[in-house]
Protein backbone atom coordinates (compact mmCIF):
# COMPACT_ATOMS: atom_id res chain seq x y z
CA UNK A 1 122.22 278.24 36.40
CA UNK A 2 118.63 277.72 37.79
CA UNK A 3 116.15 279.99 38.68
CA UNK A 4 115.97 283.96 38.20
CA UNK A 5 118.66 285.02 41.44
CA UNK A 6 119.72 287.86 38.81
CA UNK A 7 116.51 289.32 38.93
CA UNK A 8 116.80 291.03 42.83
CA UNK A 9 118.81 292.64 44.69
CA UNK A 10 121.40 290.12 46.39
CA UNK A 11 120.35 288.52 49.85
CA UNK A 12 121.88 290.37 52.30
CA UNK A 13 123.82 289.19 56.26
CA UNK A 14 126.83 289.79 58.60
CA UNK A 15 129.55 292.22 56.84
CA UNK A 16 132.28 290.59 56.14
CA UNK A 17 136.03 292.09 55.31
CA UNK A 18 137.32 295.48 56.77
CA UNK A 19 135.03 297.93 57.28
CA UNK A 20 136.94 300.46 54.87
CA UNK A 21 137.34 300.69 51.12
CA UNK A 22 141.33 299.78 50.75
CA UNK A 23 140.80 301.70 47.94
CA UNK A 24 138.79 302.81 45.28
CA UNK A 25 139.16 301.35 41.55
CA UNK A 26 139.01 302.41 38.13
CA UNK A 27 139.37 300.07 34.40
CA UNK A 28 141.32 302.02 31.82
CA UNK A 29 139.45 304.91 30.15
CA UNK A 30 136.98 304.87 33.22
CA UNK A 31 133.88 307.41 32.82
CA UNK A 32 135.21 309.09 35.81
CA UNK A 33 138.60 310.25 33.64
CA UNK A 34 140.08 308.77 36.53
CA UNK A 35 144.18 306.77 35.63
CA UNK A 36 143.82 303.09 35.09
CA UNK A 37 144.05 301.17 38.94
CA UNK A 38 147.05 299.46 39.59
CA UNK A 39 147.42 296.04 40.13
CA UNK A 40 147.33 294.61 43.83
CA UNK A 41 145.46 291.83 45.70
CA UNK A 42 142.31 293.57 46.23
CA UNK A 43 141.95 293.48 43.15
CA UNK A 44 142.31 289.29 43.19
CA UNK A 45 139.74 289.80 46.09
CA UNK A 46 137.02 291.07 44.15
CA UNK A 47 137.14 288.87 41.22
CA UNK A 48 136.76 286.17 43.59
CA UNK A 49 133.87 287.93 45.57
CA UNK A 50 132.21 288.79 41.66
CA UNK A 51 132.59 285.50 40.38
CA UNK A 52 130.70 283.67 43.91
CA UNK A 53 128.09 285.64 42.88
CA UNK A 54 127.83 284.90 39.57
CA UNK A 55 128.85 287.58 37.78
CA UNK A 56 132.55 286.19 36.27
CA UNK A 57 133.92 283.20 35.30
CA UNK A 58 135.72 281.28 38.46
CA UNK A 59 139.27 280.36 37.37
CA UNK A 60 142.68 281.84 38.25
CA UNK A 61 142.36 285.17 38.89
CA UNK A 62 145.24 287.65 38.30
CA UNK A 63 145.64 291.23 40.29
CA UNK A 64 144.61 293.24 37.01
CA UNK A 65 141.45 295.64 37.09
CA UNK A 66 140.42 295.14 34.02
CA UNK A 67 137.85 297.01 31.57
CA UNK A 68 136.44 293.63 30.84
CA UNK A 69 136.14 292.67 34.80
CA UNK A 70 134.50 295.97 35.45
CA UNK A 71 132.21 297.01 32.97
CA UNK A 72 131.78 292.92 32.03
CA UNK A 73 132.97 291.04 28.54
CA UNK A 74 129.65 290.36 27.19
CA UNK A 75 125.92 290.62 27.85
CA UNK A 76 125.81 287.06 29.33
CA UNK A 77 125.00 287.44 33.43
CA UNK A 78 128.23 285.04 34.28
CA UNK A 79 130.34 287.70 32.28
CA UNK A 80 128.82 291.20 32.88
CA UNK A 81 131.48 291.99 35.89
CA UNK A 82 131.43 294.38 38.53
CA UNK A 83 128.94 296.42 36.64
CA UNK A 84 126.84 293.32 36.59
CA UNK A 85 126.62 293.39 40.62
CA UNK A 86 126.26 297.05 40.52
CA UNK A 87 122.96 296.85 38.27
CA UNK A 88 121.96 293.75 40.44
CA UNK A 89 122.02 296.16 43.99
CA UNK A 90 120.62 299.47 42.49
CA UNK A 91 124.18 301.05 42.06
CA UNK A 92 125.01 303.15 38.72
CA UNK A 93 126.82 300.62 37.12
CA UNK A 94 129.78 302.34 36.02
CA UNK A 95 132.05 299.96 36.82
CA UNK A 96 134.72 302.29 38.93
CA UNK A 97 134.52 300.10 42.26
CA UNK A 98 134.16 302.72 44.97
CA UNK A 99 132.39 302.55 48.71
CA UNK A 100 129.23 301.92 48.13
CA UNK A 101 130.11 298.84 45.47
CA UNK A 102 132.51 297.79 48.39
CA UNK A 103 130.11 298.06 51.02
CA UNK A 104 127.68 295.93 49.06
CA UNK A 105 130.26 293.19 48.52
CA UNK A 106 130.43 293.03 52.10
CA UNK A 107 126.86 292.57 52.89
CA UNK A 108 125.86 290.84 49.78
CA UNK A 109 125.37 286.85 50.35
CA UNK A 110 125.26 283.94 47.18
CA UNK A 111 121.77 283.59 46.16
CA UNK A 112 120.17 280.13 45.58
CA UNK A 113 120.69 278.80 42.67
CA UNK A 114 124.57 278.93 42.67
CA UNK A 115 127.07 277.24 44.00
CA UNK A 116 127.51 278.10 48.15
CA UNK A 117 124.64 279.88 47.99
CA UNK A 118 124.01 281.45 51.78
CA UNK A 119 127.90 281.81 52.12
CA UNK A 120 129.15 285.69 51.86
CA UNK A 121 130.61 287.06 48.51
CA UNK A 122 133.76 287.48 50.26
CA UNK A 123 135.60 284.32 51.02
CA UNK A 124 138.55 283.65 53.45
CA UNK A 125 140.87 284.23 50.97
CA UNK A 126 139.75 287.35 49.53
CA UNK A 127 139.41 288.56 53.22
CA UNK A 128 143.00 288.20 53.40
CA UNK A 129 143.98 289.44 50.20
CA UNK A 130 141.58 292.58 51.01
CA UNK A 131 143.45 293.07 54.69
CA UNK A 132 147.07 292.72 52.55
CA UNK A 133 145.65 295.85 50.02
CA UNK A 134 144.99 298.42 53.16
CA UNK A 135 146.82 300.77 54.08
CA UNK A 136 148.34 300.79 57.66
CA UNK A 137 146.17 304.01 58.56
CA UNK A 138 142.92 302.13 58.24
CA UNK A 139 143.71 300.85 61.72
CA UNK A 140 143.77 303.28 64.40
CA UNK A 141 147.68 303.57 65.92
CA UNK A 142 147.82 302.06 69.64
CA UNK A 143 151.08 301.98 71.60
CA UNK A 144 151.47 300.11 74.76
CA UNK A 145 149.95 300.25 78.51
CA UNK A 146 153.58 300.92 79.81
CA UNK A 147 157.08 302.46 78.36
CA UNK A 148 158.62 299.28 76.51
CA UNK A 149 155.82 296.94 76.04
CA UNK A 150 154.19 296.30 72.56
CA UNK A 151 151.85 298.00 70.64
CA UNK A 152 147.74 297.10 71.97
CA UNK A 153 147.74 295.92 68.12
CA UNK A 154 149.42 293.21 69.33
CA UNK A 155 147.96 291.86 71.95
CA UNK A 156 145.50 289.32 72.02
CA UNK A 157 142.24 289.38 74.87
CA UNK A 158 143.27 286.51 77.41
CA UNK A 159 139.46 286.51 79.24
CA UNK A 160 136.28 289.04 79.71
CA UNK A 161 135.74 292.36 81.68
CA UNK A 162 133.81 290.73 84.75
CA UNK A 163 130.34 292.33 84.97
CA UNK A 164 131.05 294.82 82.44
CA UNK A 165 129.87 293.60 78.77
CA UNK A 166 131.31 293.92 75.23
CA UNK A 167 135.35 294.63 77.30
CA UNK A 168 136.95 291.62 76.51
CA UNK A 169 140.26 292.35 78.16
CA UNK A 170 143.99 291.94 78.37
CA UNK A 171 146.33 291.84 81.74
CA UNK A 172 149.78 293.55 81.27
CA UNK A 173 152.60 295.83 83.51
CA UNK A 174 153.17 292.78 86.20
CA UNK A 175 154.99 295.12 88.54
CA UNK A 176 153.61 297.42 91.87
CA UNK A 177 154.02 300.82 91.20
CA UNK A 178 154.35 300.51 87.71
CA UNK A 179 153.68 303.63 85.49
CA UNK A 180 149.83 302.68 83.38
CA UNK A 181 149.91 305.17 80.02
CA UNK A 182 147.76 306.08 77.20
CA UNK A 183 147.82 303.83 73.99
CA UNK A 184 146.15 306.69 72.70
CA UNK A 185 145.11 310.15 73.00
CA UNK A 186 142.38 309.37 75.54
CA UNK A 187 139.84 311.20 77.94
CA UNK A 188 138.82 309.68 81.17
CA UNK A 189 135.05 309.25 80.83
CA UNK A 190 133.51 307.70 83.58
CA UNK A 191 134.62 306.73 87.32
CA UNK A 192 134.57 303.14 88.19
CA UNK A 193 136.00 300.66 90.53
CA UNK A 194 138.19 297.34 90.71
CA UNK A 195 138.64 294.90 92.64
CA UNK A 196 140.75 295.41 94.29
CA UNK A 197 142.02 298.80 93.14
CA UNK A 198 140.82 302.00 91.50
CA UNK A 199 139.17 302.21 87.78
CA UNK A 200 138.05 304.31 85.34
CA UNK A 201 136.13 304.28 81.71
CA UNK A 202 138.17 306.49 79.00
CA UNK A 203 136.97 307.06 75.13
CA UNK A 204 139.98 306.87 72.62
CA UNK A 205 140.47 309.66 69.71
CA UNK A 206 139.98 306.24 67.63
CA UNK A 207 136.75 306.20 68.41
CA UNK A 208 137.63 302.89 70.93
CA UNK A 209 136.32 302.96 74.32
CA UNK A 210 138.59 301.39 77.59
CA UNK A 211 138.39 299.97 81.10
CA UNK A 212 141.83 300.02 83.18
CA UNK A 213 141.68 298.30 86.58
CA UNK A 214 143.50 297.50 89.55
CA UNK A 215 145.34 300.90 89.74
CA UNK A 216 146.52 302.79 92.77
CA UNK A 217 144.36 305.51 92.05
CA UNK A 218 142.34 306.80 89.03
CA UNK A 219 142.34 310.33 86.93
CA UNK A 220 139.46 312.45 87.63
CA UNK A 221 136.43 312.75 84.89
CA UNK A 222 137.28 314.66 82.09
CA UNK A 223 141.04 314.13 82.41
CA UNK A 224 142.68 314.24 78.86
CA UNK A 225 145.48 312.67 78.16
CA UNK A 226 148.16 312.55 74.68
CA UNK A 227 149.15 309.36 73.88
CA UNK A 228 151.77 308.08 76.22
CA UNK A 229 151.22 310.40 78.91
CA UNK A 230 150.79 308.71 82.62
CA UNK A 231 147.20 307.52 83.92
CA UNK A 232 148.26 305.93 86.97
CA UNK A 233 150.13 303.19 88.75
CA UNK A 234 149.95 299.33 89.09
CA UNK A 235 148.23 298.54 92.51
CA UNK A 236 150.54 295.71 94.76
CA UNK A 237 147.75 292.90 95.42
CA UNK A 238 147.84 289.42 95.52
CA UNK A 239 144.93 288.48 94.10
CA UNK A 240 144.38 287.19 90.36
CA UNK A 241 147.89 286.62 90.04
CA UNK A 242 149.47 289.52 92.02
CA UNK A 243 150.05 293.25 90.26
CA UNK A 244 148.95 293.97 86.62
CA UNK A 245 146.51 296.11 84.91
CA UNK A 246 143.15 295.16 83.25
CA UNK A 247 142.67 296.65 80.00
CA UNK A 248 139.01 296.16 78.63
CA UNK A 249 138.42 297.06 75.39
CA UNK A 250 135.61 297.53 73.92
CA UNK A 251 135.24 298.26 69.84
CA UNK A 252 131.27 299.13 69.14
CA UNK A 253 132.31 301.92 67.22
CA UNK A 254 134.37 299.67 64.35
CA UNK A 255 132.26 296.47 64.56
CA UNK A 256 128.79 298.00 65.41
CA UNK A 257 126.71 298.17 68.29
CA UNK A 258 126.71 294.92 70.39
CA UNK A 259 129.79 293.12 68.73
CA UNK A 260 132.82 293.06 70.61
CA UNK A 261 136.53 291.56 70.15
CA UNK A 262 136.97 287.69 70.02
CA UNK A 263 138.73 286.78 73.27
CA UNK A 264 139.16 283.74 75.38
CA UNK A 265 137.83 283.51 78.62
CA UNK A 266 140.41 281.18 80.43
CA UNK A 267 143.16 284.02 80.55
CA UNK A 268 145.13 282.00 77.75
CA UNK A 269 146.25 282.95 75.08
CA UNK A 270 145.38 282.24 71.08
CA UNK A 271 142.74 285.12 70.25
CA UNK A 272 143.16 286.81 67.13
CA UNK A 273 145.18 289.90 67.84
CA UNK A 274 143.39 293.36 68.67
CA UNK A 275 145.33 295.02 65.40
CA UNK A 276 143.90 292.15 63.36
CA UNK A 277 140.28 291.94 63.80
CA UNK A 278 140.11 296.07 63.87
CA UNK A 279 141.93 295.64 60.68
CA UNK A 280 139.35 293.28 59.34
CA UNK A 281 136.41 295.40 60.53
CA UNK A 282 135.10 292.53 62.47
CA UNK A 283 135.48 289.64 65.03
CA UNK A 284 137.74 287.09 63.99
């Protein structure tokens, strides 16, 4: 390896991976007297994410957390392991993986000097093994826009939230008169207007934020509403395709301030799928 990358912190960029631990990690007979972690593919994820940046041998990694992974094998800096990476960023190097190990992983970037250096720690593949290893609460719980359509998780954004940034959008409920509910307990935030139609802002308990259009009417500010509960109705128009809703969504508060779903902007559809990229912590 040339030059002295082990000698500084790890350049830093973009987070990548969800923006929760999955879970936090411990070798067997940890210093926290913590049990042994069981396998799984976070696991997998890390020793790939360890070994970009140059802290364990790349080969075939297995699902094991390992004494030797975390606190390292040896004093060499290809084989010194999580702990390695921890003494690298200013982190007690304990080797128990918790948040702010995690956290680092996600900002941390390969320094010159090693192979893909400028590339994140975390790969494709240990993106997906990382999204396998959470737990379905790490992504907020959506239902649908109207009584037997699918979850918001599951849609994908077909085109943006014209004139209103950062809300790519979905259309759904093709029918006049059709009942509009909450994917989520909700309060009505802020009046608006469609066109045509009535429209209103509303903040999710998730911490998401919404924009429903081309309604008959709209809830008053400060309406609350449970999850499922009735907003209002589907206007009858003719005009971008006859009767639906608009539902812009924006997600600031999971992928920071200015970042907003991918989306297309043709009304097809493709897009990674709401549940996905709120899963990952990030745009996909």
């Amino acid at each position: 390896m040339s030059g002295e990358w082990w000698t500084k912190g790890y350049p830093g960029g973009e987070p990548v991976g969800p923006a929760k631990l999955p879970r936090a990690l411990y070798p067997p007979t940890n210093s926290s007297g913590k049990p042994a972690s069981s396998d799984g593919p976070d696991v997998t994820a890390y020793k790939r994410a360890v070994s970009r940046l140059g802290r364990w041998p790349w080969q075939a990694f297995d699902d094991t957390y390992s004494r030797s992974f975390a606190l390292g094998s040896s004093g060499n800096v290809s084989e010194t392991g999580v702990a390695g990476v921890q003494r690298q960023q200013g982190i007690e190097p304990t080797g128990n993986l918790g948040d702010a190990t995690y956290q680092a992983l996600r900002y941390a970037k390969i320094p010159a000097g090693l192979p893909h250096a400028g590339q994140p720690a975390f790969d494709d593949p240990a993106v997906e093994l990382l999204l396998k290893a959470l737990d379905v609460e790490e992504c907020p719980r959506l239902g649908p826009v109207h009584a037997g359509g699918k979850s918001l998780l599951d849609h994908d954004c077909t085109h943006a939230t014209g004139g209103i940034a950062l809300y790519p959008a979905l259309d759904d409920a093709f029918t006049p008169g059709q009942a509009i509910i909450a994917p989520e307990a909700l309060t009505v935030s802020r009046a608006s207007s469609s066109n045509p139609g009535d429209a209103f802002y509303a903040e999710g308990v998730s911490g998401l934020r919404y924009w429903f259009g081309h309604l008959v009417s709209a809830p008053p500010v400060g309406r609350f509403f449970e999850v499922g509960e009735v907003v209002g109705h589907v206007l009858d128009h003719n005009v971008g395709g006859g009767p639906h809703v608009h539902v812009g969504v924006n997600c600031e508060a999971f992928f920071g301030a200015g970042k907003q779903l991918s989306h297309h902007t043709n009304y097809t559809h493709g897009a990674p799928l709401i549940g996905k990229q709120l899963a990952a912590g990030r745009p996909l």
